[in-house]
Protein backbone atom coordinates (compact mmCIF):
# COMPACT_ATOMS: atom_id res chain seq x y z
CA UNK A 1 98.32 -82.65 39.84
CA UNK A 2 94.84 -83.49 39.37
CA UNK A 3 93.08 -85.55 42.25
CA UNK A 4 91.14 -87.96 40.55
CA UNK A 5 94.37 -89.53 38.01
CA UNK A 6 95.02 -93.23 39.13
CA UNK A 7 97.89 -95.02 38.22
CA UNK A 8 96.67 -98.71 37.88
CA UNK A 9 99.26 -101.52 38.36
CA UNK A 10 97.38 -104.39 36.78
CA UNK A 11 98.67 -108.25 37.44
CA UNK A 12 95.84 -109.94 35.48
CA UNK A 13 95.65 -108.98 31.48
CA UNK A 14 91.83 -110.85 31.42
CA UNK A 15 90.68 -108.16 34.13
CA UNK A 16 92.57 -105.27 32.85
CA UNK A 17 90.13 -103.79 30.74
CA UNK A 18 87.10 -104.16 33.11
CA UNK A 19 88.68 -102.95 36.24
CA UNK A 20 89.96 -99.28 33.75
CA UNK A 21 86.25 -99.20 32.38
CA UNK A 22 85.07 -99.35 36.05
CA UNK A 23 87.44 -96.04 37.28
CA UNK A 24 86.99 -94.45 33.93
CA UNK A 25 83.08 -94.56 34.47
CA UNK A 26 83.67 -93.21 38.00
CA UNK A 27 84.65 -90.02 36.94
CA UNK A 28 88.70 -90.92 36.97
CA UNK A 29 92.04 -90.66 34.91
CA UNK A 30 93.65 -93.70 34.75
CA UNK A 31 96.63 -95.09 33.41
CA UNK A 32 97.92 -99.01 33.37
CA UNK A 33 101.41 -100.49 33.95
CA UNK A 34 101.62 -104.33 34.19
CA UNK A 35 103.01 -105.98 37.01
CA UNK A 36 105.98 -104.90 39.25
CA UNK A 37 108.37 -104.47 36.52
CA UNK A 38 105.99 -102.28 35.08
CA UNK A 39 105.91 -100.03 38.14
CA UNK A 40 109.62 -100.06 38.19
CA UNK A 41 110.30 -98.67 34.70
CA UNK A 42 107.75 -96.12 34.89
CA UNK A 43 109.46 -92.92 35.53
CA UNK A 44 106.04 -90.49 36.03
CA UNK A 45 104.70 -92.22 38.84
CA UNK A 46 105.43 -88.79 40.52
CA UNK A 47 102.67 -87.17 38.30
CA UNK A 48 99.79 -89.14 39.69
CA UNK A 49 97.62 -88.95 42.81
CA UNK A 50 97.27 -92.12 43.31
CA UNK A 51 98.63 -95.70 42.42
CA UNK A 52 96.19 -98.42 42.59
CA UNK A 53 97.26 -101.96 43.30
CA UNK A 54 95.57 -105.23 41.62
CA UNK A 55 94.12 -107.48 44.26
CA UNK A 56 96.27 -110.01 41.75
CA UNK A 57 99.35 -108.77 43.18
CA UNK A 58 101.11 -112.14 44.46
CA UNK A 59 101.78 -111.54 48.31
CA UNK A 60 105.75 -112.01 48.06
CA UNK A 61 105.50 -109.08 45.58
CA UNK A 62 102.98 -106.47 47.49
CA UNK A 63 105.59 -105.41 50.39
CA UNK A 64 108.18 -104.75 47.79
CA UNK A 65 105.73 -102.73 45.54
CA UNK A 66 104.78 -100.87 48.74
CA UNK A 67 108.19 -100.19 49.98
CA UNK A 68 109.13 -98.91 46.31
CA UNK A 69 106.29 -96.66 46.14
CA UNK A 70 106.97 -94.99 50.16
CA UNK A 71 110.10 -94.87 49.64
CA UNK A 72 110.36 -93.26 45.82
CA UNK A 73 107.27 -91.29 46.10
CA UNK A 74 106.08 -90.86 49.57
CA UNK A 75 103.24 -87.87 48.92
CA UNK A 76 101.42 -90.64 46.27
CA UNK A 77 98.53 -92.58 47.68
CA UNK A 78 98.55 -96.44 47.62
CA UNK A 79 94.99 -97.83 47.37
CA UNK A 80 93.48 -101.46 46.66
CA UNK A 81 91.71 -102.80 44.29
CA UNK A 82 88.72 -103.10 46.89
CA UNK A 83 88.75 -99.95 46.43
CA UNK A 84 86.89 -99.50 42.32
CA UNK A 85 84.14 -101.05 43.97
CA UNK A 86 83.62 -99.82 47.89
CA UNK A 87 84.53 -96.14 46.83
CA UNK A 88 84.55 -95.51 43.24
CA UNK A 89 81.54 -97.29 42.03
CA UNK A 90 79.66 -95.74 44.88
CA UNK A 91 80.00 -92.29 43.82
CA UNK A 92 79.98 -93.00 40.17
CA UNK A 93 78.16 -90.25 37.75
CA UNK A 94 77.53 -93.07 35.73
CA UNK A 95 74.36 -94.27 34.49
CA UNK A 96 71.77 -96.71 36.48
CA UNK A 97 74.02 -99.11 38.60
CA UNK A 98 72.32 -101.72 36.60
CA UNK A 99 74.41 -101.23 34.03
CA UNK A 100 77.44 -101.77 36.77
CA UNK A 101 75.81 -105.05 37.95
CA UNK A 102 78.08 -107.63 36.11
CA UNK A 103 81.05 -105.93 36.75
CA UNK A 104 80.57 -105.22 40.17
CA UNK A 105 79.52 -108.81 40.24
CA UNK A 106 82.75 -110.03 38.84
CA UNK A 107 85.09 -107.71 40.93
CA UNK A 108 83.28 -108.99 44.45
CA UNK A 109 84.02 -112.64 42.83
CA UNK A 110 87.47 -112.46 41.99
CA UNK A 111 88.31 -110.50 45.31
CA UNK A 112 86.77 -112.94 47.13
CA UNK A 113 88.34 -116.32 45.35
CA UNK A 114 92.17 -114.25 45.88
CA UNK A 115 91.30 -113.99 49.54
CA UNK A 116 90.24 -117.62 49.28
CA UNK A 117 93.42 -118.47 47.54
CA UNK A 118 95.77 -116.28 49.83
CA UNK A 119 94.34 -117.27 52.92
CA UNK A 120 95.53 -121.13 51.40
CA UNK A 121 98.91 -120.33 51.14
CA UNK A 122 99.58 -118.50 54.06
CA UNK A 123 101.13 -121.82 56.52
CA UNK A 124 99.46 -122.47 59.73
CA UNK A 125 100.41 -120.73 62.97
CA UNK A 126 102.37 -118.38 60.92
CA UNK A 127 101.33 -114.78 60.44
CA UNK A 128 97.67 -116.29 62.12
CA UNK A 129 94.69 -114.06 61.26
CA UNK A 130 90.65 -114.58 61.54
CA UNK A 131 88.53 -111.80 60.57
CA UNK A 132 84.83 -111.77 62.67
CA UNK A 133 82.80 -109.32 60.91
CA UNK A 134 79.77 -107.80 62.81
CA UNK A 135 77.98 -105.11 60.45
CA UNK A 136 80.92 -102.41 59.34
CA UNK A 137 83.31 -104.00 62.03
CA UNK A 138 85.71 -106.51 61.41
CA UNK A 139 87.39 -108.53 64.49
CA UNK A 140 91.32 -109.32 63.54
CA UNK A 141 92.89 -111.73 65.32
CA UNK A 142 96.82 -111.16 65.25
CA UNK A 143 99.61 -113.24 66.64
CA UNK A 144 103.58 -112.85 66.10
CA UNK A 145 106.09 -112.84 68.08
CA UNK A 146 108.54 -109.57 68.95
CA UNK A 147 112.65 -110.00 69.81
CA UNK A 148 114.44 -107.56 71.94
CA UNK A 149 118.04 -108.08 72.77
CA UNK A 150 120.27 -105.66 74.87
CA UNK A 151 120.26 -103.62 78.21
CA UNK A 152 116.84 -104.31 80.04
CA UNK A 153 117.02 -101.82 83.08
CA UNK A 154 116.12 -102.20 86.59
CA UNK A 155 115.91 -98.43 87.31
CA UNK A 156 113.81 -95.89 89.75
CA UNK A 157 111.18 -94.19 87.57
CA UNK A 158 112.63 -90.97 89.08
CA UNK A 159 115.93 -91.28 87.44
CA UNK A 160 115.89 -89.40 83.95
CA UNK A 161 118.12 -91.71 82.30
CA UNK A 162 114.96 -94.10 82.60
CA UNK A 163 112.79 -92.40 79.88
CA UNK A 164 115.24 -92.41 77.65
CA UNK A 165 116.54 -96.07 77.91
CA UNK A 166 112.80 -97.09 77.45
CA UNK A 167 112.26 -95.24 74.05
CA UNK A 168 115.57 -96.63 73.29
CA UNK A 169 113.41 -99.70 73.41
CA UNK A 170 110.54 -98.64 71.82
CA UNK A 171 112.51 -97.89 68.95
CA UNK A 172 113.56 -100.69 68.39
CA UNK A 173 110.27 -102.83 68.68
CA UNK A 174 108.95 -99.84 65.80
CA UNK A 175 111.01 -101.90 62.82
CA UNK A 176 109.93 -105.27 63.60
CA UNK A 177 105.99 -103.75 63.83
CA UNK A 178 106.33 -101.87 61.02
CA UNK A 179 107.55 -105.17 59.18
CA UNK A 180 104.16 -106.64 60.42
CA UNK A 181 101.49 -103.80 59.39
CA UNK A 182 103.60 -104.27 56.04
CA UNK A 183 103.43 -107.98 54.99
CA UNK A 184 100.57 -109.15 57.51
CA UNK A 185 97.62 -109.88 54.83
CA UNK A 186 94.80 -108.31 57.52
CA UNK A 187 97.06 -105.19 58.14
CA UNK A 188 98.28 -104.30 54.69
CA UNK A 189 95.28 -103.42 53.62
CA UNK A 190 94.79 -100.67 56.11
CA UNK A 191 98.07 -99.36 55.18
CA UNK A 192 96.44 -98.18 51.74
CA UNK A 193 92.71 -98.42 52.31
CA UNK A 194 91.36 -95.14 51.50
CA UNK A 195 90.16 -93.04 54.56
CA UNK A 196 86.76 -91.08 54.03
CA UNK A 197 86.84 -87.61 51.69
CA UNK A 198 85.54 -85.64 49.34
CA UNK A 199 86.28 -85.28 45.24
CA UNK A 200 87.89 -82.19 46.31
CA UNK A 201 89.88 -83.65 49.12
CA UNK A 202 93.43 -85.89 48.00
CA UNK A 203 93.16 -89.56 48.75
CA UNK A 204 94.32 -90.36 52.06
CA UNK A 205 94.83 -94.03 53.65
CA UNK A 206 93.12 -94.89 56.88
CA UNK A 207 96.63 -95.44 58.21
CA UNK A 208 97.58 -91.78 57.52
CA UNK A 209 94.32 -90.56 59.13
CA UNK A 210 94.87 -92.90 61.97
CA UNK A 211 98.65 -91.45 62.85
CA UNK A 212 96.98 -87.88 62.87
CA UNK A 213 94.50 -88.97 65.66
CA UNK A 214 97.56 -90.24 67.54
CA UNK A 215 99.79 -87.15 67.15
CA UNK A 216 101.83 -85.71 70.08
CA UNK A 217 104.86 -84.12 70.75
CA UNK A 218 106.04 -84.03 67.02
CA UNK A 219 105.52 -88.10 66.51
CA UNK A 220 102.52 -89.81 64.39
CA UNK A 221 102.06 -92.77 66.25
CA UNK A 222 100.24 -96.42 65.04
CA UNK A 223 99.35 -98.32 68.01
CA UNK A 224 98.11 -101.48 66.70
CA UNK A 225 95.74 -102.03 70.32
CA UNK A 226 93.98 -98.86 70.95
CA UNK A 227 91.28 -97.70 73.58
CA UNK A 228 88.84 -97.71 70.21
CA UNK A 229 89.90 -100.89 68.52
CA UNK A 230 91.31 -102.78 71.00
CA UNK A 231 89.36 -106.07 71.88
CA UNK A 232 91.70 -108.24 73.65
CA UNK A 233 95.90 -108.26 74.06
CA UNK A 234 97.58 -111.24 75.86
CA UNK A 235 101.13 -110.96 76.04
CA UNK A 236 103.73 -114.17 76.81
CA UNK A 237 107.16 -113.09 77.68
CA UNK A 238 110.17 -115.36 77.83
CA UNK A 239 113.36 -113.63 79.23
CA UNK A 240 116.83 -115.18 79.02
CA UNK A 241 119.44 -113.59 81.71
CA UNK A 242 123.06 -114.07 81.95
CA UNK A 243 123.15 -112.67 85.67
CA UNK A 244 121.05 -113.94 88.42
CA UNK A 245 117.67 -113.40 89.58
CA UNK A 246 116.22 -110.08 90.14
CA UNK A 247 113.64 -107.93 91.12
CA UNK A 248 110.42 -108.68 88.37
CA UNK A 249 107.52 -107.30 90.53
CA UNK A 250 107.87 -103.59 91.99
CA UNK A 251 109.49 -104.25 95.98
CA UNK A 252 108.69 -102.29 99.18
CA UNK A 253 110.93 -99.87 98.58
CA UNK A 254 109.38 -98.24 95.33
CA UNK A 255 112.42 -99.53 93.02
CA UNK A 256 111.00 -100.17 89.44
CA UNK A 257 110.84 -103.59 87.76
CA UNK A 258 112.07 -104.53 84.30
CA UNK A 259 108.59 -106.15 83.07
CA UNK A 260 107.36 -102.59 83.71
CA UNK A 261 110.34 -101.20 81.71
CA UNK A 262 109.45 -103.04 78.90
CA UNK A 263 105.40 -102.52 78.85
CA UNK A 264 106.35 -98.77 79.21
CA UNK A 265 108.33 -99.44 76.10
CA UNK A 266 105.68 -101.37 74.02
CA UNK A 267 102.94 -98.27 74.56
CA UNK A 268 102.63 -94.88 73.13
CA UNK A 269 104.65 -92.47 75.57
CA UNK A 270 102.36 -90.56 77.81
CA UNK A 271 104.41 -86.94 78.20
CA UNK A 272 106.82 -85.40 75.41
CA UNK A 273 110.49 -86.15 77.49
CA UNK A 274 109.52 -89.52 76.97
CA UNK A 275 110.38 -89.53 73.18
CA UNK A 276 113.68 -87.54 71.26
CA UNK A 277 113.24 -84.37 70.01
CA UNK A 278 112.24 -85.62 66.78
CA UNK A 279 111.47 -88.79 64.71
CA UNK A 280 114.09 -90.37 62.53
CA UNK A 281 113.45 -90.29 58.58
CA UNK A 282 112.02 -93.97 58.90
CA UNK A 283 109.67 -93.20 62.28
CA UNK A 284 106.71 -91.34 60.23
CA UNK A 285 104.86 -92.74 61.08
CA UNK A 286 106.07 -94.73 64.29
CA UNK A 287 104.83 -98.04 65.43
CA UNK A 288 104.05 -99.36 68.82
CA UNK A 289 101.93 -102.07 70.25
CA UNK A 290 99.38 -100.30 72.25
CA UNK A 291 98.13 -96.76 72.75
CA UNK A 292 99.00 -97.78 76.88
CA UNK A 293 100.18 -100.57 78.77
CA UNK A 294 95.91 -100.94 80.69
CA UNK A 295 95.09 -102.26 77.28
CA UNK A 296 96.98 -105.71 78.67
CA UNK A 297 94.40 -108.29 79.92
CA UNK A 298 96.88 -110.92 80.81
CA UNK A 299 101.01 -111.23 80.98
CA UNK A 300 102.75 -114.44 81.24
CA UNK A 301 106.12 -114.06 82.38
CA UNK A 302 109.16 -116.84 81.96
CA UNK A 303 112.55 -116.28 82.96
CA UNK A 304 115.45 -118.93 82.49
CA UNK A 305 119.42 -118.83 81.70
CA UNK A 306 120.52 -117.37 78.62
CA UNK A 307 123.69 -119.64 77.78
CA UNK A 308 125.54 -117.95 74.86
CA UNK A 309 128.91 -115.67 75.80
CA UNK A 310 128.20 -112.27 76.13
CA UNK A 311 129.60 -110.41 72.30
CA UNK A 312 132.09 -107.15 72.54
CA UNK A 313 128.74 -104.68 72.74
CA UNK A 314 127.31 -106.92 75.52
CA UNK A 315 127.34 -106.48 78.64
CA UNK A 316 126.59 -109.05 81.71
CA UNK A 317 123.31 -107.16 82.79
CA UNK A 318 122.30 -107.44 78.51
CA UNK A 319 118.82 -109.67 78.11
CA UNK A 320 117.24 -111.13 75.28
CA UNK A 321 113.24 -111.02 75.01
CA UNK A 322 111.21 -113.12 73.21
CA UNK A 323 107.29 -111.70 73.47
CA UNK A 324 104.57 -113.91 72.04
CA UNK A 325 101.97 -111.52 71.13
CA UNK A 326 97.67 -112.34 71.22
CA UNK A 327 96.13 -110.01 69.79
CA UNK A 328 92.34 -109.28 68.54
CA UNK A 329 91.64 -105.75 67.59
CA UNK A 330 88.23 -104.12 65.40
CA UNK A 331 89.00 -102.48 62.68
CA UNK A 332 86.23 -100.12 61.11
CA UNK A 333 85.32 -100.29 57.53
């Protein structure tokens, strides 16, 4: 498979031609389906390094593109369109970049009035994002909310059923993040953003270079608040209990509390019999909050009755979480 053939999934026929001239002049292969149905029907997507998504792409449509192309042809790269002109262009054997100046010129606009137009649609206080840029570094502001229901427990952090119960946890808080790096319009486009390589190197996405740096003990982890991007994380936890008050804050006698329980579960673990043996087929890579639990400036904790009947798989003791994440993190460009 050669490294430079691009698969371009075009959602804007007026732009089609220019944005194939631009990759073409760069030195790459490319070939052009249109739209998602497009991607669907094509049966060689397997044959190309990498598949290269229009900007145009509406945002109801780019998580179902994305989960077609992990899912059907995990070892191709995704990139964005941002992409022809941060990367491509660059390095382009082409002649004088005067020659590139109205395209170039036309790519920046039309990125820029989709971001306008996204950023319109997108309602307010859902999904809330602000991007602060400082030279190559961009401030995100995230916010959503996480849900945990089921067995929240109040155990001695020398009892080895404890580790266990809190990657139990962490597992489950994995799905919904992964859900948000997915269709969150600041994060997607660090899931396929090209990472920094060579012509000779394959394309790799700064997501897939990021869950190297956080290898251990046979996991590839995301933490989306790290020691080097983290900026600020405010949690506000509401938890709903059928049984009565207990122990939130550690006591005299050394007995662990269940708000540490579940920061244990929202960071990276720390030592390998913290985690299984192995990740599930869906946990490469795997998605936590934070790289640890000191990355938390400030937790807000509410507790209060949780009124609904406990189902068959319930127990008494069973809680349900609701944890209002603030987030700001820097992501480098």
């Amino acid at each position: 498979m050669a490294p430079n053939r691009i698969l371009y999934v075009s959602y804007n026929p007026e732009t089609l031609v220019r944005d194939e001239q631009l990759l073409i002049r760069a030195g790459y292969e490319v070939d052009s389906v249109f739209g998602t149905d497009g991607l669907m029907a094509c049966s060689s997507v397997g044959d190309y390094a990498s598949v290269l998504i229009d900007h145009a792409c509406p945002l109801d449509e780019r998580p179902k593109v994305i989960s077609h192309l992990k899912t059907n042809y995990p070892e191709v790269n995704i990139l964005p369109l941002e992409w022809v002109q941060e990367y491509a262009v660059v390095d382009s054997p082409a002649p004088a970049s005067a020659a590139h100046a109205p395209l170039e010129q036309a790519v920046t606009q039309t990125s820029t009035e989709s971001l306008q137009a996204n950023r319109s649609e997108v309602p307010s206080g859902v999904d809330a994002h602000q991007f602060a840029e400082s030279g190559s570094q961009k401030e995100v502001a995230v916010e959503f909310r996480l849900l945990y229901r089921g067995k929240l427990p109040l155990l001695n952090p020398s009892d080895p059923r404890r580790k266990q119960q809190v990657h139990a946890i962490r597992k489950q808080f994995h799905q919904q993040l992964q859900l948000l790096w997915q269709q969150h319009l600041a994060l997607s486009g660090f899931l396929t953003h090209p990472g920094k390589f060579s012509r000779q190197e394959s394309f790799r996405s700064m997501l897939e270079i990021q869950a190297d740096n956080f290898a251990r003990c046979g996991y590839r982890f995301i933490p989306l608040v790290s020691r080097e991007t983290g900026v600020d994380c405010r949690l506000e936890i509401l938890l709903l209990r059928r049984d009565g008050p207990v122990a939130l804050i550690p006591t005299a006698g050394g007995k662990d509390n269940r708000l540490k329980v579940l920061l244990d579960a929202l960071r990276m673990p720390r030592t390998c019999d913290e985690v299984g043996s192995s990740p599930d087929a869906d946990e490469d890579p795997f998605y936590v909050l934070m790289e640890d639990d000191s990355l938390v400036n400030e937790v807000t904790l509410n507790t209060d009755r949780l009124l609904t009947p406990p189902t068959s798989q319930e127990g008494l003791h069973d809680v349900v979480l609701l944890i209002h994440v603030k987030s700001t993190v820097t992501q480098l460009g």
